[in-house]
N, C-alpha and C. Protein backbone atom coordinates (compact mmCIF):
# COMPACT_ATOMS: atom_id res chain seq x y z
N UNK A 1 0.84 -1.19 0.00
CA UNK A 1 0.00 0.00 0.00
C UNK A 1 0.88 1.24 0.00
N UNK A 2 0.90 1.89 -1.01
CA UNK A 2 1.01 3.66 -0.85
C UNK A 2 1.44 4.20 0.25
N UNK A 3 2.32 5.30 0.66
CA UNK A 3 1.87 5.64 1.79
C UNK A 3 1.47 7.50 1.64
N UNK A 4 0.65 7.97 2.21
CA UNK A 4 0.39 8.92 1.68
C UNK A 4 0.88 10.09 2.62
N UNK A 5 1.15 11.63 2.15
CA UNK A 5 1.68 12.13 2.73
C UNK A 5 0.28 13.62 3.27
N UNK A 6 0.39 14.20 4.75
CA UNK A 6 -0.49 15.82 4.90
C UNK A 6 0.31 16.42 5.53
N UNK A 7 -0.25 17.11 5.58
CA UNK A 7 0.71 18.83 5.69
C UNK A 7 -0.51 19.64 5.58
N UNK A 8 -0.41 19.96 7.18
CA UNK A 8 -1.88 21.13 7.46
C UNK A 8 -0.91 22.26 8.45
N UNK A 9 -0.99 23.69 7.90
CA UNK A 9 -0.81 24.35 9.18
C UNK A 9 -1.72 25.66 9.21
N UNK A 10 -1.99 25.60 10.51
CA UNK A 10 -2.93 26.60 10.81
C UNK A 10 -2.43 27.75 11.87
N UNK A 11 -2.64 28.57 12.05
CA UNK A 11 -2.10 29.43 13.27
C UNK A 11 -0.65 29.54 13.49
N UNK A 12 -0.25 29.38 14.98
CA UNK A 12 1.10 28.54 15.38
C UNK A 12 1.36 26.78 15.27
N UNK A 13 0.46 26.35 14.99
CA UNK A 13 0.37 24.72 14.87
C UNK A 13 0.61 24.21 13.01
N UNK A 14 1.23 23.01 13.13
CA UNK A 14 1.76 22.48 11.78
C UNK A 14 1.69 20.97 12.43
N UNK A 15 1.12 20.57 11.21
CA UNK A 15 0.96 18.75 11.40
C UNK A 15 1.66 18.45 10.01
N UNK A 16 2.34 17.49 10.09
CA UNK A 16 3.08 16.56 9.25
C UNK A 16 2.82 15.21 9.45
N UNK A 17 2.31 14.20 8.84
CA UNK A 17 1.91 12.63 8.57
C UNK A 17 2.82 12.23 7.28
N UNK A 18 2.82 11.10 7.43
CA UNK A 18 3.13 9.96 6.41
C UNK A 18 2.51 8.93 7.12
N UNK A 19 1.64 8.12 6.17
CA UNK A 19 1.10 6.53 6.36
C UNK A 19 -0.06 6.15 5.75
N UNK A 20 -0.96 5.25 6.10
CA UNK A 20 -1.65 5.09 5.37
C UNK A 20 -2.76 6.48 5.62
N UNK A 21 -4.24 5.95 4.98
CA UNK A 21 -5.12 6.59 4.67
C UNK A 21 -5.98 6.92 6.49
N UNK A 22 -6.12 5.53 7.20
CA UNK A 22 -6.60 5.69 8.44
C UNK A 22 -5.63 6.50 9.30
N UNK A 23 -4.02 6.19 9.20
CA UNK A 23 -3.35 6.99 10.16
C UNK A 23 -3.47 8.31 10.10
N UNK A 24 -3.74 9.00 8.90
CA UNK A 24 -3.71 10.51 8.54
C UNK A 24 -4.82 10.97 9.30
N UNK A 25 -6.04 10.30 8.65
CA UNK A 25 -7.45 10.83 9.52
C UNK A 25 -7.29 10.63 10.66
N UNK A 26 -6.81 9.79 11.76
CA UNK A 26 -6.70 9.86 12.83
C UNK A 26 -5.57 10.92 13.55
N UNK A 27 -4.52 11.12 13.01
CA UNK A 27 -3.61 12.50 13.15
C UNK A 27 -4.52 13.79 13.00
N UNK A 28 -5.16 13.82 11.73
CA UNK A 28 -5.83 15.19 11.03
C UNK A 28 -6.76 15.19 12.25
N UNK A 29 -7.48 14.50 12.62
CA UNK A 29 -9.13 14.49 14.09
C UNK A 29 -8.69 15.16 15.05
N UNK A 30 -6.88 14.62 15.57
CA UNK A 30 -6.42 15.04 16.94
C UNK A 30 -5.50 16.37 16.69
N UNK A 31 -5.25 16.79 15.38
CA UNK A 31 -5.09 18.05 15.12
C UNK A 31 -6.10 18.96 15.15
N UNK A 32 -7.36 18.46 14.58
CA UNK A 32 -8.38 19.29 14.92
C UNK A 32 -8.61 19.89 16.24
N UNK A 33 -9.04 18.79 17.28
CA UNK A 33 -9.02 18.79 18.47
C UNK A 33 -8.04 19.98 19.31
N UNK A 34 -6.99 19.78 18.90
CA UNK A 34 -5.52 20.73 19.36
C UNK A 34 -5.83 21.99 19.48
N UNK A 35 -5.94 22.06 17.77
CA UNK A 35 -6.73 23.81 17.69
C UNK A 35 -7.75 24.40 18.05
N UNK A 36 -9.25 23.09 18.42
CA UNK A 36 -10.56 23.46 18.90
C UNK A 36 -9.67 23.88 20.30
N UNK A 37 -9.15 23.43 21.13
CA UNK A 37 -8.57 23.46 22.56
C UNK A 37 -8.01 25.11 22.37
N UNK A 38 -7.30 25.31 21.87
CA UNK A 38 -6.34 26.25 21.52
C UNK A 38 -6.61 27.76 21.55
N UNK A 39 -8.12 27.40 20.41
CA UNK A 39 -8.68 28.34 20.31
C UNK A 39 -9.65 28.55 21.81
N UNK A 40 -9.91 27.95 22.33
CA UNK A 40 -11.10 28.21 23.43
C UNK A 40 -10.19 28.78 24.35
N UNK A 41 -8.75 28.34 24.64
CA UNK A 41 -8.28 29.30 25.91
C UNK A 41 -7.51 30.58 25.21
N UNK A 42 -7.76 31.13 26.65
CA UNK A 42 -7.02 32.78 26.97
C UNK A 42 -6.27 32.62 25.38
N UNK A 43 -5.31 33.66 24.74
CA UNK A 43 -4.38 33.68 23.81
C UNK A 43 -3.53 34.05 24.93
N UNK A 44 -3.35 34.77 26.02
CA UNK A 44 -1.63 35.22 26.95
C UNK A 44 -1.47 33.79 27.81
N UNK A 45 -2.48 32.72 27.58
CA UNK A 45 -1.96 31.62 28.93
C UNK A 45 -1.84 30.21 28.20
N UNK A 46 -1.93 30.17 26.63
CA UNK A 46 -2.02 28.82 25.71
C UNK A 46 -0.38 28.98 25.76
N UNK A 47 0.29 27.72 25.65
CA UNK A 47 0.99 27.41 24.97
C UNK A 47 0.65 26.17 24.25
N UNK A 48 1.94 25.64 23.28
CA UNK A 48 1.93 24.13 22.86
C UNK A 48 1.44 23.28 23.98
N UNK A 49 2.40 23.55 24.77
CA UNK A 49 2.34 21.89 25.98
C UNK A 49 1.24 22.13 26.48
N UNK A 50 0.45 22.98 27.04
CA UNK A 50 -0.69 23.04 27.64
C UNK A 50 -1.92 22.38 26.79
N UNK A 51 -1.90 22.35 25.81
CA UNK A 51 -3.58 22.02 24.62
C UNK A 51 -3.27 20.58 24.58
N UNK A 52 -4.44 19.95 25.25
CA UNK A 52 -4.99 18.31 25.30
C UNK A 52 -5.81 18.11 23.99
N UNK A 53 -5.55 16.87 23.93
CA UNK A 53 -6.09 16.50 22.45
C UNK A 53 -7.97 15.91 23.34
N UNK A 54 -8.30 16.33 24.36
CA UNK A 54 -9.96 15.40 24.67
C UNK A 54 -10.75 16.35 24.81
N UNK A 55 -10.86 16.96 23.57
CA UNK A 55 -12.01 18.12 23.34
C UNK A 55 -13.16 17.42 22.52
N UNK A 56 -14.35 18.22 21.99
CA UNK A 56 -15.21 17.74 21.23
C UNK A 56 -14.15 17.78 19.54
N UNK A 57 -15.16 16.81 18.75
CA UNK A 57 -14.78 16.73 17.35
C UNK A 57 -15.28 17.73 16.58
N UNK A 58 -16.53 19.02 16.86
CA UNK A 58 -16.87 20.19 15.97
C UNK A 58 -15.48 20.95 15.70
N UNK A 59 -15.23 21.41 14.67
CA UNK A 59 -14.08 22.04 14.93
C UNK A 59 -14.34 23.30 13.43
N UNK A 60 -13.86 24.32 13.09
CA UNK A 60 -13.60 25.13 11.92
C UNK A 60 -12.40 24.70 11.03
N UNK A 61 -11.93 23.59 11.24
CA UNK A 61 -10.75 23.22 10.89
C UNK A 61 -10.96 22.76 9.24
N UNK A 62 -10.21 23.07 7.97
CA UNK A 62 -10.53 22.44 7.15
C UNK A 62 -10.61 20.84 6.80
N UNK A 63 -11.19 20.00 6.11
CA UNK A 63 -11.50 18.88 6.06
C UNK A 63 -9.91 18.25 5.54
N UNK A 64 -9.69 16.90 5.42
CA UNK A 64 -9.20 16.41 4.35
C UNK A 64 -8.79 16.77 2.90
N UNK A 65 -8.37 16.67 2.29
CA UNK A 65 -8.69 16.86 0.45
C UNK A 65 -9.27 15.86 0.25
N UNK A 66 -10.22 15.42 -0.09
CA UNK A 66 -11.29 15.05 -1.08
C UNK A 66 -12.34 14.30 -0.12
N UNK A 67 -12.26 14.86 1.54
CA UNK A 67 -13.58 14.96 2.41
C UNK A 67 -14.58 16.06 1.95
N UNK A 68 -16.20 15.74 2.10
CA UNK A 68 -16.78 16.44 1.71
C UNK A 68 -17.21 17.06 3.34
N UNK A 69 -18.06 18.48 3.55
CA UNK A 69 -18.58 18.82 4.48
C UNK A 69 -19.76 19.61 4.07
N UNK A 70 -20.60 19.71 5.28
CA UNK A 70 -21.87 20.45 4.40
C UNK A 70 -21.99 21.65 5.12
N UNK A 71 -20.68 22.01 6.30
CA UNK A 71 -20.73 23.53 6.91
C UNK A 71 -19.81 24.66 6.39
N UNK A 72 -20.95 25.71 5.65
CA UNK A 72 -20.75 26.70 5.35
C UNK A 72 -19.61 27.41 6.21
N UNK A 73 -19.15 28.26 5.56
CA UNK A 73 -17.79 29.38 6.27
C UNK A 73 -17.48 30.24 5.83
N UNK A 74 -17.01 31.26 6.29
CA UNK A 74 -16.27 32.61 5.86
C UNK A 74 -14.66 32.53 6.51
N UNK A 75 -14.19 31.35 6.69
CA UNK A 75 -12.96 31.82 7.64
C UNK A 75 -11.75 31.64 6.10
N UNK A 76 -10.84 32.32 6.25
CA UNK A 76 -9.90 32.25 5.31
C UNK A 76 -9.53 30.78 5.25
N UNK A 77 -9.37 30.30 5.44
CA UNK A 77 -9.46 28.68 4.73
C UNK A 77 -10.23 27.93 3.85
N UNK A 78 -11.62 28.49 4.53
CA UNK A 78 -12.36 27.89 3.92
C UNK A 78 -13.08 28.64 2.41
N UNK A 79 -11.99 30.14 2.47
CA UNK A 79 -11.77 31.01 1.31
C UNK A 79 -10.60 30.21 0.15
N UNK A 80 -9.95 29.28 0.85
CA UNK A 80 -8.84 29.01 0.58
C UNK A 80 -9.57 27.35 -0.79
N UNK A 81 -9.95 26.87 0.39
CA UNK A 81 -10.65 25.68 -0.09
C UNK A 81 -11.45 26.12 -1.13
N UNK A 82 -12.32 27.23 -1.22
CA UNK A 82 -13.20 26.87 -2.21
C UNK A 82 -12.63 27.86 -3.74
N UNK A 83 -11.63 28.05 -3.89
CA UNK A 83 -10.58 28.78 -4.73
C UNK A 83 -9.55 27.79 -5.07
N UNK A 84 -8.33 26.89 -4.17
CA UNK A 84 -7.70 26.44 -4.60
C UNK A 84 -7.63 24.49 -4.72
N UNK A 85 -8.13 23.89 -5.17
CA UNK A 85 -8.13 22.61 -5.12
C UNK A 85 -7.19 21.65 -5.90
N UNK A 86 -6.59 20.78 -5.29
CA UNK A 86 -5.78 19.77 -5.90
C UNK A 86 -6.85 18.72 -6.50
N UNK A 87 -5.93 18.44 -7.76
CA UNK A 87 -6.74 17.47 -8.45
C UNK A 87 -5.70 16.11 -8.61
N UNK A 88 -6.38 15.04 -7.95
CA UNK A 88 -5.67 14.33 -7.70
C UNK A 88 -5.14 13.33 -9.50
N UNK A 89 -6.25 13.43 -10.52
CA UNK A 89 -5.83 12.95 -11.83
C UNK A 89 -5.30 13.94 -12.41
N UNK A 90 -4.91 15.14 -12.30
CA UNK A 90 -4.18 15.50 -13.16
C UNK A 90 -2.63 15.91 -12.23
N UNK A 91 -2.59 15.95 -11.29
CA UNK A 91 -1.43 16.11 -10.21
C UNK A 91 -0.77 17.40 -10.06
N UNK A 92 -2.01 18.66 -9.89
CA UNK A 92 -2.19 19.67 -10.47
C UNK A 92 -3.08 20.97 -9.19
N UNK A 93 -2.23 21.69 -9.05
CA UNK A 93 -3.46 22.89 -8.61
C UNK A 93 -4.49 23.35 -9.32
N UNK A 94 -5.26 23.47 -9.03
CA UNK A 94 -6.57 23.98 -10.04
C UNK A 94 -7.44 25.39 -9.19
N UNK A 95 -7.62 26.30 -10.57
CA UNK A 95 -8.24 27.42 -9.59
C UNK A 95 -9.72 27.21 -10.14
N UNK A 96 -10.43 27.79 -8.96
CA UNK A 96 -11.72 27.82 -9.56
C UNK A 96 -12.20 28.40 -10.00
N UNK A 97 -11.98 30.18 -9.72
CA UNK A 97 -12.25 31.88 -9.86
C UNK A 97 -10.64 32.08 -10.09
N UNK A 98 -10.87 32.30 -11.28
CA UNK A 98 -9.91 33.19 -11.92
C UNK A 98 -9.54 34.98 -12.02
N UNK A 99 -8.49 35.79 -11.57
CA UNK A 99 -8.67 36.68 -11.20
C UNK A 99 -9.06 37.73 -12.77
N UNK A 100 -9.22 38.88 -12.61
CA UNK A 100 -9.58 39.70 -13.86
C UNK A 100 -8.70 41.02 -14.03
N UNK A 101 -8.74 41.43 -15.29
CA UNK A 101 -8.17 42.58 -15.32
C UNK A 101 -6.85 42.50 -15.88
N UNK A 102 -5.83 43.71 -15.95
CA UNK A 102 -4.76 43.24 -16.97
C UNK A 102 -3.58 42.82 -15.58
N UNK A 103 -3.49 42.29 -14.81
CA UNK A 103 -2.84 41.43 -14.17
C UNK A 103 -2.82 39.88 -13.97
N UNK A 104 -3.90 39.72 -14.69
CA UNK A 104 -4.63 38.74 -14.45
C UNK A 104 -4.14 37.01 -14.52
N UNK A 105 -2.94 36.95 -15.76
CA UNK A 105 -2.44 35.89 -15.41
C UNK A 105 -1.06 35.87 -14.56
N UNK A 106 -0.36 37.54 -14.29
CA UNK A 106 0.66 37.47 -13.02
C UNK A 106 0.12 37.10 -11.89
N UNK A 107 -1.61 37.27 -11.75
CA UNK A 107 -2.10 37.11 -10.30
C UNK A 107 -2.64 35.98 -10.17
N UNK A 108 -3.11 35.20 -11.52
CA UNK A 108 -2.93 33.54 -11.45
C UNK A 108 -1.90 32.22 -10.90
N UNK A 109 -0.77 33.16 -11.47
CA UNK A 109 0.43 32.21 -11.33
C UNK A 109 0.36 32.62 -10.15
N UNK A 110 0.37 33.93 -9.36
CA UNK A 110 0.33 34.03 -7.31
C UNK A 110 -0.31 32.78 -6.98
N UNK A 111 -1.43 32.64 -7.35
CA UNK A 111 -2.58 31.85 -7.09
C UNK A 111 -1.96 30.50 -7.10
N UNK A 112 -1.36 29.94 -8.08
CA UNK A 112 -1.09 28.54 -8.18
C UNK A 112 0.32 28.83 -7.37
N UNK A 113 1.29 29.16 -7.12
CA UNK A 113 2.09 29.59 -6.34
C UNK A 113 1.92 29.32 -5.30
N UNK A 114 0.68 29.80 -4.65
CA UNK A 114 0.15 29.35 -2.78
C UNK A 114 -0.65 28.36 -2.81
N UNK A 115 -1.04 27.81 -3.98
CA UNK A 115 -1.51 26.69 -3.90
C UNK A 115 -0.67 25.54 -3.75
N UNK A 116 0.60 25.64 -4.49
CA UNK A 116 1.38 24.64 -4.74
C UNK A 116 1.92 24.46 -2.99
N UNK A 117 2.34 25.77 -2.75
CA UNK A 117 2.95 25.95 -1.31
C UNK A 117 1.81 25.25 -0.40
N UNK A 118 0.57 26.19 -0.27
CA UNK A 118 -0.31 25.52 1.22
C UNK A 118 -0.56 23.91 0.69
N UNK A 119 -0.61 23.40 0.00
CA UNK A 119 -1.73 22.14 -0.64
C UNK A 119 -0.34 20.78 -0.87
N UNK A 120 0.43 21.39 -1.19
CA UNK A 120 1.60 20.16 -1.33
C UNK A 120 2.91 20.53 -0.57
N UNK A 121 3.22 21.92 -0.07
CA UNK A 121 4.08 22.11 0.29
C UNK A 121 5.52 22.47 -0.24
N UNK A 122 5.59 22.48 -1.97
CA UNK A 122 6.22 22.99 -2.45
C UNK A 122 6.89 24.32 -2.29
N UNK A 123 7.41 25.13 -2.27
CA UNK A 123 7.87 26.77 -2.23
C UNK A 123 8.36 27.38 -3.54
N UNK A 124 9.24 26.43 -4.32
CA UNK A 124 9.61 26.53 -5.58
C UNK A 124 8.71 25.95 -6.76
N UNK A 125 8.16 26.42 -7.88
CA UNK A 125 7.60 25.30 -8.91
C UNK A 125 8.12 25.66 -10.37
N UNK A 126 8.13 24.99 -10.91
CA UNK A 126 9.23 25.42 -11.84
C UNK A 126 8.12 25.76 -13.24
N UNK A 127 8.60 26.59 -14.33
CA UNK A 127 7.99 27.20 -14.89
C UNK A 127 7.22 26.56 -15.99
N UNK A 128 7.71 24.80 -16.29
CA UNK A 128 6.77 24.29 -17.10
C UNK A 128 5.84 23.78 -16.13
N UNK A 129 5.68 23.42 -14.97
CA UNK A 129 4.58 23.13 -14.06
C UNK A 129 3.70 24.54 -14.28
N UNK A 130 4.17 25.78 -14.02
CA UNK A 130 3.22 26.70 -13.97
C UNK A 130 2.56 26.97 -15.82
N UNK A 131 3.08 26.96 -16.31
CA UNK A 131 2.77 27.18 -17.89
C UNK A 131 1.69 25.84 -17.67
N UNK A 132 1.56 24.68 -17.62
CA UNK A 132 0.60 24.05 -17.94
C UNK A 132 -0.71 24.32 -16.94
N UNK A 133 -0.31 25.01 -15.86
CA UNK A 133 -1.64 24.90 -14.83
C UNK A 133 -2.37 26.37 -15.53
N UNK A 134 -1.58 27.26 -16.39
CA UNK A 134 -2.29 28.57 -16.82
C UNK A 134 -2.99 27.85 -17.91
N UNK A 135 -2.23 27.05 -19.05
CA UNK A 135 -3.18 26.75 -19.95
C UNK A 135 -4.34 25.90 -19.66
N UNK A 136 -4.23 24.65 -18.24
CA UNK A 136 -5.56 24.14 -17.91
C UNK A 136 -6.34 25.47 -17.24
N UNK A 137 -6.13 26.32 -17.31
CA UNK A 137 -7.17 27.56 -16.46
C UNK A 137 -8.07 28.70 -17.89
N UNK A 138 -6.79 28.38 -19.04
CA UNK A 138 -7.94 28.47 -20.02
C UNK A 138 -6.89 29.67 -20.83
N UNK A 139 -5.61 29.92 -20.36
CA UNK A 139 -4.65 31.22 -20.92
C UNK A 139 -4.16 30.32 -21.66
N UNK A 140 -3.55 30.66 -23.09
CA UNK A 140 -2.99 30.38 -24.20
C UNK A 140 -1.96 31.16 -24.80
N UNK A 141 -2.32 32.52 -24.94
CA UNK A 141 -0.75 33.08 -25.66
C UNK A 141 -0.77 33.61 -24.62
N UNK A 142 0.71 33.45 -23.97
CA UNK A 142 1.15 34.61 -22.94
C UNK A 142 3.17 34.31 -23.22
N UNK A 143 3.72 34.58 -22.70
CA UNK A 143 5.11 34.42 -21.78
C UNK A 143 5.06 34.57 -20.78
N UNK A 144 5.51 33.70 -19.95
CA UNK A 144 5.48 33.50 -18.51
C UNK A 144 6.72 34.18 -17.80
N UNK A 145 7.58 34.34 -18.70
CA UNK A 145 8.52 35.48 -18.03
C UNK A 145 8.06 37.06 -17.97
N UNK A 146 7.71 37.14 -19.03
CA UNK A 146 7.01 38.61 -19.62
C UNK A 146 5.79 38.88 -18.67
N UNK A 147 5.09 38.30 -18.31
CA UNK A 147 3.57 38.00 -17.78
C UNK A 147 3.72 38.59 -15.73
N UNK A 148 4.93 37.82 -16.02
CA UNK A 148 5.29 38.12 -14.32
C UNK A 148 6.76 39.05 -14.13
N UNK A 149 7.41 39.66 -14.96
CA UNK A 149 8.23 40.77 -14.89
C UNK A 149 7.62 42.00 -14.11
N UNK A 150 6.68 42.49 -13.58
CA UNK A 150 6.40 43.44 -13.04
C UNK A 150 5.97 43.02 -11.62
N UNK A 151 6.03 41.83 -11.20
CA UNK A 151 6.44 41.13 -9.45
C UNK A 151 7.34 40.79 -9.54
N UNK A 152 7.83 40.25 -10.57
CA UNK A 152 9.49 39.83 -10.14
C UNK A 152 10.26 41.28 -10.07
N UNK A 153 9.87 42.46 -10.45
CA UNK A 153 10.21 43.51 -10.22
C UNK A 153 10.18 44.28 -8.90
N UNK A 154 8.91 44.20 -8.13
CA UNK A 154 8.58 44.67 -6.99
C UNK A 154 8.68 43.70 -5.78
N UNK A 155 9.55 42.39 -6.29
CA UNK A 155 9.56 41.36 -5.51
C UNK A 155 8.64 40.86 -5.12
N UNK A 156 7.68 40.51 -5.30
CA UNK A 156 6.35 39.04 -4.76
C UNK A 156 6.96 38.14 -5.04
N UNK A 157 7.10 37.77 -6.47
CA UNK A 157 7.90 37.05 -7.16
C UNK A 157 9.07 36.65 -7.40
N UNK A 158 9.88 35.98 -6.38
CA UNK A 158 11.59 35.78 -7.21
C UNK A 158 11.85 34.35 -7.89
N UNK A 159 12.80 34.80 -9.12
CA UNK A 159 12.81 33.57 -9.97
C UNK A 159 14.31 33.02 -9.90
N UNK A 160 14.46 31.82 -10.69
CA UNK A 160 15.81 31.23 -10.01
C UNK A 160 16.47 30.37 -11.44
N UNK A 161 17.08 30.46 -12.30
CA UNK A 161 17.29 29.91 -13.51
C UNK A 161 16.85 30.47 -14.78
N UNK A 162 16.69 30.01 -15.90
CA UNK A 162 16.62 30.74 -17.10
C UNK A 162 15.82 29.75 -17.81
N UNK A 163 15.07 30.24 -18.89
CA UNK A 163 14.32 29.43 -19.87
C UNK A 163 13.24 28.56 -19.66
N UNK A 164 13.23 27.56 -19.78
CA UNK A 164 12.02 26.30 -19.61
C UNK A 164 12.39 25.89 -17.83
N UNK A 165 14.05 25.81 -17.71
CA UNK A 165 14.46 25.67 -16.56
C UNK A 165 14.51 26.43 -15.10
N UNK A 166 13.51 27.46 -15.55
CA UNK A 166 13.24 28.67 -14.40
C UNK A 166 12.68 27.72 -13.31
N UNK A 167 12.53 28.25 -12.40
CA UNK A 167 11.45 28.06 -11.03
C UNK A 167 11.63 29.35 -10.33
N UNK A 168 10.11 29.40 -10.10
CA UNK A 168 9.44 30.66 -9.16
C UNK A 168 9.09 30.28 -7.82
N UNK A 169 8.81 31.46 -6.76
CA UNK A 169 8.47 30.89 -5.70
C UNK A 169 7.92 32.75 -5.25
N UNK A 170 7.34 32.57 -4.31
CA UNK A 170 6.80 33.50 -3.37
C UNK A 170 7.55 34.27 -2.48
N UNK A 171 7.48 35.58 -2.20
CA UNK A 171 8.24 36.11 -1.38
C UNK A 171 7.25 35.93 -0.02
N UNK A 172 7.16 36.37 0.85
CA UNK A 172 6.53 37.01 2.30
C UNK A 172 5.28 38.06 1.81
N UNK A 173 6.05 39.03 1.28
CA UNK A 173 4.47 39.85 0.28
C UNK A 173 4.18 39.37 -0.63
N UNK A 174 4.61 38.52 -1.12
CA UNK A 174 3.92 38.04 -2.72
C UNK A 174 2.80 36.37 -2.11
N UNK A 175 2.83 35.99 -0.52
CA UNK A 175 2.00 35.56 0.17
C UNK A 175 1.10 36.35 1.08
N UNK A 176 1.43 37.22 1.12
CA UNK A 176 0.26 38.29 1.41
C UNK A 176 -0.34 38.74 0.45
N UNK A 177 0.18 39.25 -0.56
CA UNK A 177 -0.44 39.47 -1.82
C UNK A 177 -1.49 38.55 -2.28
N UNK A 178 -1.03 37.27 -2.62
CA UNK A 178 -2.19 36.29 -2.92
C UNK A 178 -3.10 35.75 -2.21
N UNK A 179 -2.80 35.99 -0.85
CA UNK A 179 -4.12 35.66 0.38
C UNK A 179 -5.08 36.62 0.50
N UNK A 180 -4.40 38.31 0.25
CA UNK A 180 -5.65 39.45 -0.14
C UNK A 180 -6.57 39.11 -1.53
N UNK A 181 -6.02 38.14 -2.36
CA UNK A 181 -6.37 37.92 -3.71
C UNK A 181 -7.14 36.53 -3.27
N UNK A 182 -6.88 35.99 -2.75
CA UNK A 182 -8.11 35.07 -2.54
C UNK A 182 -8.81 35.42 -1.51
N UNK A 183 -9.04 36.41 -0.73
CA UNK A 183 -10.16 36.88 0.12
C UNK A 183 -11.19 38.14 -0.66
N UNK A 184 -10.58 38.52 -1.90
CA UNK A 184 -10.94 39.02 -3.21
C UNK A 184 -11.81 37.70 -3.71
N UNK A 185 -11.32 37.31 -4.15
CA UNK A 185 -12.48 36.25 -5.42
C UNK A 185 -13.05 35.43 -3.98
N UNK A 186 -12.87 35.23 -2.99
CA UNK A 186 -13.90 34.42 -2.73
C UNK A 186 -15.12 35.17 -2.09
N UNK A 187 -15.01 36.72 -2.04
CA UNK A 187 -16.12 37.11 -1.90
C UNK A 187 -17.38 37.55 -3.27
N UNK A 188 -16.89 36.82 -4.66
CA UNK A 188 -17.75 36.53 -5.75
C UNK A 188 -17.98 35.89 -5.61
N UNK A 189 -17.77 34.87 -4.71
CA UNK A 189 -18.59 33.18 -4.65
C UNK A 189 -19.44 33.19 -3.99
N UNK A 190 -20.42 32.32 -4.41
CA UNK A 190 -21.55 32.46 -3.39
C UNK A 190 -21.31 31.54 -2.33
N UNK A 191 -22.08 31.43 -1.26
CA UNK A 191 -22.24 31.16 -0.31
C UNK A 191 -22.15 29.81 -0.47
N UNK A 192 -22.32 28.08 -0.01
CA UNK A 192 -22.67 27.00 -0.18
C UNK A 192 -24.47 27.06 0.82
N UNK A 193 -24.84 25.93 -0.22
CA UNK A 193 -26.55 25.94 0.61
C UNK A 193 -26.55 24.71 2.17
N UNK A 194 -26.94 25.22 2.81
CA UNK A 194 -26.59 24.83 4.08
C UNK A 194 -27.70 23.64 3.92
């Protein structure tokens, strides 16, 4: 059997798994738990060592990838979730709301950028990974150097090699940048029906 890998971080807390499919969900439940705890006490008297994992299982915590849930949210995650999704057949970030305007595929590639980072954990992705996730999003003539020269200018963007062999990655503002950009498009989405 496979062994599969998560990578969730929320707040001050970060979970890392490898194993099967039951060990993860049972890690991911008592991570939940951590943060339901976490969040309920004081913020000046929490630390790590203090938060017990024997809280209730309600939690705001995002699900799994490819758990379904039927509770609605506004919390930036769950801005996060319904904007950036991994697709497990094509092995691929996928956006759902595409941004507009004449930035539009520099602020795509942000997009798949923090996707690659929050969702697989990547930091670097190299520029034929990003060229194919613009053309599955529906862009066709562009340059991907040309396209993102004006963040790699103001730094969001720093790049690392030349040609087909580039890789990009995110600065500190160029992850702030794209988290204001997905708290942007996910307020065009509608709501889910409860």
């Amino acid at each position: 059997m496979d062994k599969l890998r998560l990578r969730v971080k929320a707040s001050d807390y970060e979970l890392e798994a490898e194993g099967s499919r039951d060990f993860l969900n049972e890690q991911y439940e008592a991570f939940k738990r951590l943060l339901e705890d976490a969040a309920q006490k004081p913020v000046a008297s929490k630390s790590r060592e203090e938060v017990d994992f024997s809280s209730s299982r309600d939690s705001q915590v995002p699900p799994l990838p490819g758990e379904k849930t039927g509770v609605p949210g506004k919390s930036p995650a769950k801005s996060f979730q319904k904007l950036l999704v991994w697709d497990d057949r094509t092995q691929r970030v996928k956006i759902t709301v595409l941004p507009d305007g004449p930035m539009r595929i520099a602020d795509t590639v942000l997009l798949l950028l923090l996707g690659y980072r929050e969702l697989r954990g990547l930091s670097q992705i190299s520029a034929l990974l990003l060229n194919q996730g613009l053309r599955s999003a529906g862009f066709e003539d562009f340059r991907l150097d040309r396209e993102m020269a004006s963040y790699l200018k103001v730094k969001l963007v720093l790049r690392s090699g030349i040609g087909k062999g580039s890789r990009y990655r995110l600065t500190t503002r160029g992850v702030k940048q794209a988290n204001e950009l997905i708290q942007t498009l996910a307020a065009l989405l509608p709501d889910p029906l409860p």
